[in-house]
PDB file of N, CA and C in Angstrom:
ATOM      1  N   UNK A   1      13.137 -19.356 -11.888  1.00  0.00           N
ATOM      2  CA  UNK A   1      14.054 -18.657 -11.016  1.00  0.00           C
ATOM      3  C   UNK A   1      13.314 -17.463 -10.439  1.00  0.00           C
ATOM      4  N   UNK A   2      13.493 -16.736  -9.271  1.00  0.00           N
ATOM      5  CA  UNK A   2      12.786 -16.054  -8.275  1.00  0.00           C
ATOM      6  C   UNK A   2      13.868 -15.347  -7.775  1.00  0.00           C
ATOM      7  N   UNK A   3      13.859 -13.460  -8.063  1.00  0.00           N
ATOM      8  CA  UNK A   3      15.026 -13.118  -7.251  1.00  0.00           C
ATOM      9  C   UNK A   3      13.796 -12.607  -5.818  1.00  0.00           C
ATOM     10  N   UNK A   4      14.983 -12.298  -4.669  1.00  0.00           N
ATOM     11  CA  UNK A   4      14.001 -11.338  -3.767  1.00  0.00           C
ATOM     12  C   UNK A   4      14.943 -10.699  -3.156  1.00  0.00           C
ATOM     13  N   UNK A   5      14.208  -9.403  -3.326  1.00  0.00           N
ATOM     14  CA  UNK A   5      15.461  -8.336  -2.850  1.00  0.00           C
ATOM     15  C   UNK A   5      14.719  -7.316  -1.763  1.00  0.00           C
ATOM     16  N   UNK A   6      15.684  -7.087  -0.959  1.00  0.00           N
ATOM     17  CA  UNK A   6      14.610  -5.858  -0.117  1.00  0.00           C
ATOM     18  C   UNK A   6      15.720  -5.313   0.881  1.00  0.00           C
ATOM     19  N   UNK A   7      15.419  -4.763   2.314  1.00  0.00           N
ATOM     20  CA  UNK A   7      16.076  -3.623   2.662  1.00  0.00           C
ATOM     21  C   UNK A   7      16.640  -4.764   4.208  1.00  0.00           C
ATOM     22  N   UNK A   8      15.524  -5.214   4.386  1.00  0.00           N
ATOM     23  CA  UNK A   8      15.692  -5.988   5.788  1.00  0.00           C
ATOM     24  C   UNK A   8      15.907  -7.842   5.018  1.00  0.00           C
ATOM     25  N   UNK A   9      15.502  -8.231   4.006  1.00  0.00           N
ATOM     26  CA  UNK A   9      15.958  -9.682   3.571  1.00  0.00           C
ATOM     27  C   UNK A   9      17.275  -9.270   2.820  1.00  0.00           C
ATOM     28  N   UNK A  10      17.961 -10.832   3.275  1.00  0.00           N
ATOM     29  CA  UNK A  10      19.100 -10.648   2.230  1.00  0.00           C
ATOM     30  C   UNK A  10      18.837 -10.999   0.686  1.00  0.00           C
ATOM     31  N   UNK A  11      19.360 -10.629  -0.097  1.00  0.00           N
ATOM     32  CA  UNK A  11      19.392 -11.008  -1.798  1.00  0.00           C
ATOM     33  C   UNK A  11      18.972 -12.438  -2.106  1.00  0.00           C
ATOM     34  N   UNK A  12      18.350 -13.189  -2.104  1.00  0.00           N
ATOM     35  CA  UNK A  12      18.471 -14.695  -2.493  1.00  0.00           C
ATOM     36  C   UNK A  12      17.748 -14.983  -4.066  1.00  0.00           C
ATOM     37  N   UNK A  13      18.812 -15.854  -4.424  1.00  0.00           N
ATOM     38  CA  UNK A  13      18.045 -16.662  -5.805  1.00  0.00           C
ATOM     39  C   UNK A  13      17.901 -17.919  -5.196  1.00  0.00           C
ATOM     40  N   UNK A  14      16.548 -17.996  -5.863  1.00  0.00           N
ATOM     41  CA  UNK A  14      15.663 -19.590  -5.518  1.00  0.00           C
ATOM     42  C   UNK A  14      15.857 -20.408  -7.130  1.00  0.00           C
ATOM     43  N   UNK A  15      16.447 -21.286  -7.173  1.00  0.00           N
ATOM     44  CA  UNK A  15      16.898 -22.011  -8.247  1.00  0.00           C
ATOM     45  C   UNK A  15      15.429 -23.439  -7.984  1.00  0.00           C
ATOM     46  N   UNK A  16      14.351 -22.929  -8.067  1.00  0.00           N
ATOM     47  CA  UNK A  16      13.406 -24.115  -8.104  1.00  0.00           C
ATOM     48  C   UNK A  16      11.742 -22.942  -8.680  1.00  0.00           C
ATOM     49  N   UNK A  17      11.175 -24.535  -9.077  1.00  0.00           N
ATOM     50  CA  UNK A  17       9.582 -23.755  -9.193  1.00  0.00           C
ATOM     51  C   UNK A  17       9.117 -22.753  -8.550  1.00  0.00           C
ATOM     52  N   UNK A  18       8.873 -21.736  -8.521  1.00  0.00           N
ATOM     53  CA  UNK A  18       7.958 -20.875  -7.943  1.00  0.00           C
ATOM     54  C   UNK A  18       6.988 -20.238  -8.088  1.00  0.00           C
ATOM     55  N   UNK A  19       6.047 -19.551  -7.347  1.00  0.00           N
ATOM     56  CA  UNK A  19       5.409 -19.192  -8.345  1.00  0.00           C
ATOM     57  C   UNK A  19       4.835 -17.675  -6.993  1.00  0.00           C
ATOM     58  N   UNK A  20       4.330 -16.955  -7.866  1.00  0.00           N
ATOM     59  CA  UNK A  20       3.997 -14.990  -7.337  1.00  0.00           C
ATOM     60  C   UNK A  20       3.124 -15.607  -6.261  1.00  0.00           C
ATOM     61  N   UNK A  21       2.080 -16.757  -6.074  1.00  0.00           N
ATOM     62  CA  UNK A  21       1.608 -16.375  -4.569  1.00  0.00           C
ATOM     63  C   UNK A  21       2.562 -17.074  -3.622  1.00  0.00           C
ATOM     64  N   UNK A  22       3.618 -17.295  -3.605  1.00  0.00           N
ATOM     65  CA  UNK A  22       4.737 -18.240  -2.636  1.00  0.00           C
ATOM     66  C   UNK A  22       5.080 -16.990  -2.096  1.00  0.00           C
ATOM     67  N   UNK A  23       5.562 -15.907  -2.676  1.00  0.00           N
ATOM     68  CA  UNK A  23       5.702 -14.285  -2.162  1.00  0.00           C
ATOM     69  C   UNK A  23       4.750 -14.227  -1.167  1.00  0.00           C
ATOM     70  N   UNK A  24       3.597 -13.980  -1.217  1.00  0.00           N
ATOM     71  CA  UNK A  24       2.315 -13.695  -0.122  1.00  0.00           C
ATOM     72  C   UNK A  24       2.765 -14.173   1.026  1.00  0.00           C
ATOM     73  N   UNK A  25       2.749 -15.792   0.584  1.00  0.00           N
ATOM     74  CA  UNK A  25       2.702 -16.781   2.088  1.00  0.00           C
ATOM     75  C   UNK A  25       4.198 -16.423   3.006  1.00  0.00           C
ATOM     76  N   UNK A  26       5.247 -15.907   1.971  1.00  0.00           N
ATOM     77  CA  UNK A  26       6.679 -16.040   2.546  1.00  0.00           C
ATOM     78  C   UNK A  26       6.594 -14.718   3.403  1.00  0.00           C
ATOM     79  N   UNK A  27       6.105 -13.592   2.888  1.00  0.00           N
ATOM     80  CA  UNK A  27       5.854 -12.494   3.593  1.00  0.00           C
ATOM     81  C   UNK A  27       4.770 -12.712   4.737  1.00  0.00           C
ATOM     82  N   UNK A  28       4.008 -13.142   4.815  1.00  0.00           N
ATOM     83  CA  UNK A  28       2.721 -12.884   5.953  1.00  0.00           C
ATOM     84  C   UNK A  28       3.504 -13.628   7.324  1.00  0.00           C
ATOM     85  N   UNK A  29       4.488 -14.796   6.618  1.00  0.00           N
ATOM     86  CA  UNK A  29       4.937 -15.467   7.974  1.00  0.00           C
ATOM     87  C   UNK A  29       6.399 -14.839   8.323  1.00  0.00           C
ATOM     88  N   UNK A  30       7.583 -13.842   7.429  1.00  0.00           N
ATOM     89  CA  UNK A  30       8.216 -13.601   8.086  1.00  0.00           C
ATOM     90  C   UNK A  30       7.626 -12.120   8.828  1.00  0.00           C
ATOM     91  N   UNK A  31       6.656 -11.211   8.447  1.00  0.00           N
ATOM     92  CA  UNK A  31       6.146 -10.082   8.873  1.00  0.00           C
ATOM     93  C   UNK A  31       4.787 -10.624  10.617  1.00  0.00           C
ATOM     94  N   UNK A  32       4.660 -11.991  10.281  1.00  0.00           N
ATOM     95  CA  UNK A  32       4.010 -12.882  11.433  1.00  0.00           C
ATOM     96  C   UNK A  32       2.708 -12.167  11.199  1.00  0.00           C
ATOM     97  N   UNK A  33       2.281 -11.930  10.667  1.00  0.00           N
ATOM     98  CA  UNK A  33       0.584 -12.220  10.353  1.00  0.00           C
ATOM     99  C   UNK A  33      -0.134 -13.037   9.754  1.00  0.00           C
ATOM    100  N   UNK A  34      -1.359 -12.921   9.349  1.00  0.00           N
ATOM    101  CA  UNK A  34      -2.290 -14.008   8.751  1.00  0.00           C
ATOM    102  C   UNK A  34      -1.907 -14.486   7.360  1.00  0.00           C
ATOM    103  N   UNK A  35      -1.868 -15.499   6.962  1.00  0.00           N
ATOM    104  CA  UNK A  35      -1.649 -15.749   5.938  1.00  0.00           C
ATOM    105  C   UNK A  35      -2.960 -15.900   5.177  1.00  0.00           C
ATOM    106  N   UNK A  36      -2.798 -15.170   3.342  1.00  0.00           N
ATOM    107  CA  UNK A  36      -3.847 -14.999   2.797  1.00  0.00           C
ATOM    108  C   UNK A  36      -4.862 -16.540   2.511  1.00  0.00           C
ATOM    109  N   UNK A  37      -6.051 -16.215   2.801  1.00  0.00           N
ATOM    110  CA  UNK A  37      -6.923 -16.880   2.875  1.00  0.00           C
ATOM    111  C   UNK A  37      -6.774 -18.489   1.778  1.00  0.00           C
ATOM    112  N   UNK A  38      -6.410 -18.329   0.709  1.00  0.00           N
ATOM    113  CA  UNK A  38      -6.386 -18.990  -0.373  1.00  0.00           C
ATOM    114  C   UNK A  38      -4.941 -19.516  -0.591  1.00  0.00           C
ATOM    115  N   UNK A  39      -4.011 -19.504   0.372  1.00  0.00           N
ATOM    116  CA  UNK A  39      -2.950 -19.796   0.017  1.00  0.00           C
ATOM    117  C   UNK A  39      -2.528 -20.983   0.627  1.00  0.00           C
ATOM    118  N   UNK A  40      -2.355 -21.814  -0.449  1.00  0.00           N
ATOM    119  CA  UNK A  40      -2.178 -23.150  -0.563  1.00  0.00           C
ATOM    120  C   UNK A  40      -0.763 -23.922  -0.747  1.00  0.00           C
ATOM    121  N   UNK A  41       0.499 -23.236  -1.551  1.00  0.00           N
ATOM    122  CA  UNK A  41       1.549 -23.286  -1.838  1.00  0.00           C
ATOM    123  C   UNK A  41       2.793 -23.484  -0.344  1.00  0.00           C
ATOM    124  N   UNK A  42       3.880 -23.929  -0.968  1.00  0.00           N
ATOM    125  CA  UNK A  42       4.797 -23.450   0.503  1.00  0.00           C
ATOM    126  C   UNK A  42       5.480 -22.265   0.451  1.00  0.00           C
ATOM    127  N   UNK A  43       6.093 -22.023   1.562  1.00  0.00           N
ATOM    128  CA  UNK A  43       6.902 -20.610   1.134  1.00  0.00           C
ATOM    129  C   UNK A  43       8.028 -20.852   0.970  1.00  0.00           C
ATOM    130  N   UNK A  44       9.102 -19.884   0.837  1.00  0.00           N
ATOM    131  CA  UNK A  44      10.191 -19.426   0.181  1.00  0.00           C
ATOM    132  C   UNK A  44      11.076 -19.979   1.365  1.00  0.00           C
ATOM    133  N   UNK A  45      11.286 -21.196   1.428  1.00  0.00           N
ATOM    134  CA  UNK A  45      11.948 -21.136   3.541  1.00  0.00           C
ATOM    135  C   UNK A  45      13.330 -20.740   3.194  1.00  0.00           C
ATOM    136  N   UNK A  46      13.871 -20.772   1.942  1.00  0.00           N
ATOM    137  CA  UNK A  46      15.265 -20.415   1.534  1.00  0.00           C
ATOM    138  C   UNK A  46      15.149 -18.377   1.873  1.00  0.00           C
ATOM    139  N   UNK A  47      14.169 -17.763   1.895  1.00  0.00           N
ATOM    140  CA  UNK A  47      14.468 -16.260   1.936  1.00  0.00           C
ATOM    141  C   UNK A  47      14.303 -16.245   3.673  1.00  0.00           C
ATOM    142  N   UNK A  48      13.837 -17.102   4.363  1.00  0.00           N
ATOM    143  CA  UNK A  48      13.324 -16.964   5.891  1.00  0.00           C
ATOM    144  C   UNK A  48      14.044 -17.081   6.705  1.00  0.00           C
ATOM    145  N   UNK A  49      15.395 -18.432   5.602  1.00  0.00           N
ATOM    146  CA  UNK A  49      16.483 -18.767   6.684  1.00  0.00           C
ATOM    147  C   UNK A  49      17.201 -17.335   6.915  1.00  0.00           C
ATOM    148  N   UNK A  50      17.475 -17.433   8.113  1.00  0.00           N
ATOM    149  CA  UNK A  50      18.730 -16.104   8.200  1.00  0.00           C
ATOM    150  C   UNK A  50      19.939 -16.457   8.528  1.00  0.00           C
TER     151      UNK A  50
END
């Protein structure tokens, strides 16, 4: 389980596998920059939906 909380995302619980670099990738694409070099995982599309 994965909470994510912040000022501009809403509250979401992710009820599946996750894992701390899915954070990276979910941030670089809703902030629209590069995504980190090594990141291989998918992102969080449940925190992206709005």
């Amino acid at each position: 389980m994965n909470f994510v909380i912040g000022n501009v995302l809403k509250p979401k619980t992710i009820f599946r596998e996750v894992d701390t670099v899915d954070n990276a990738l979910t941030l670089s694409l809703y902030f629209r920059i590069n995504a980190p070099s090594c990141a291989t995982r998918a992102p969080l599309i449940e925190v992206l939906n709005r």
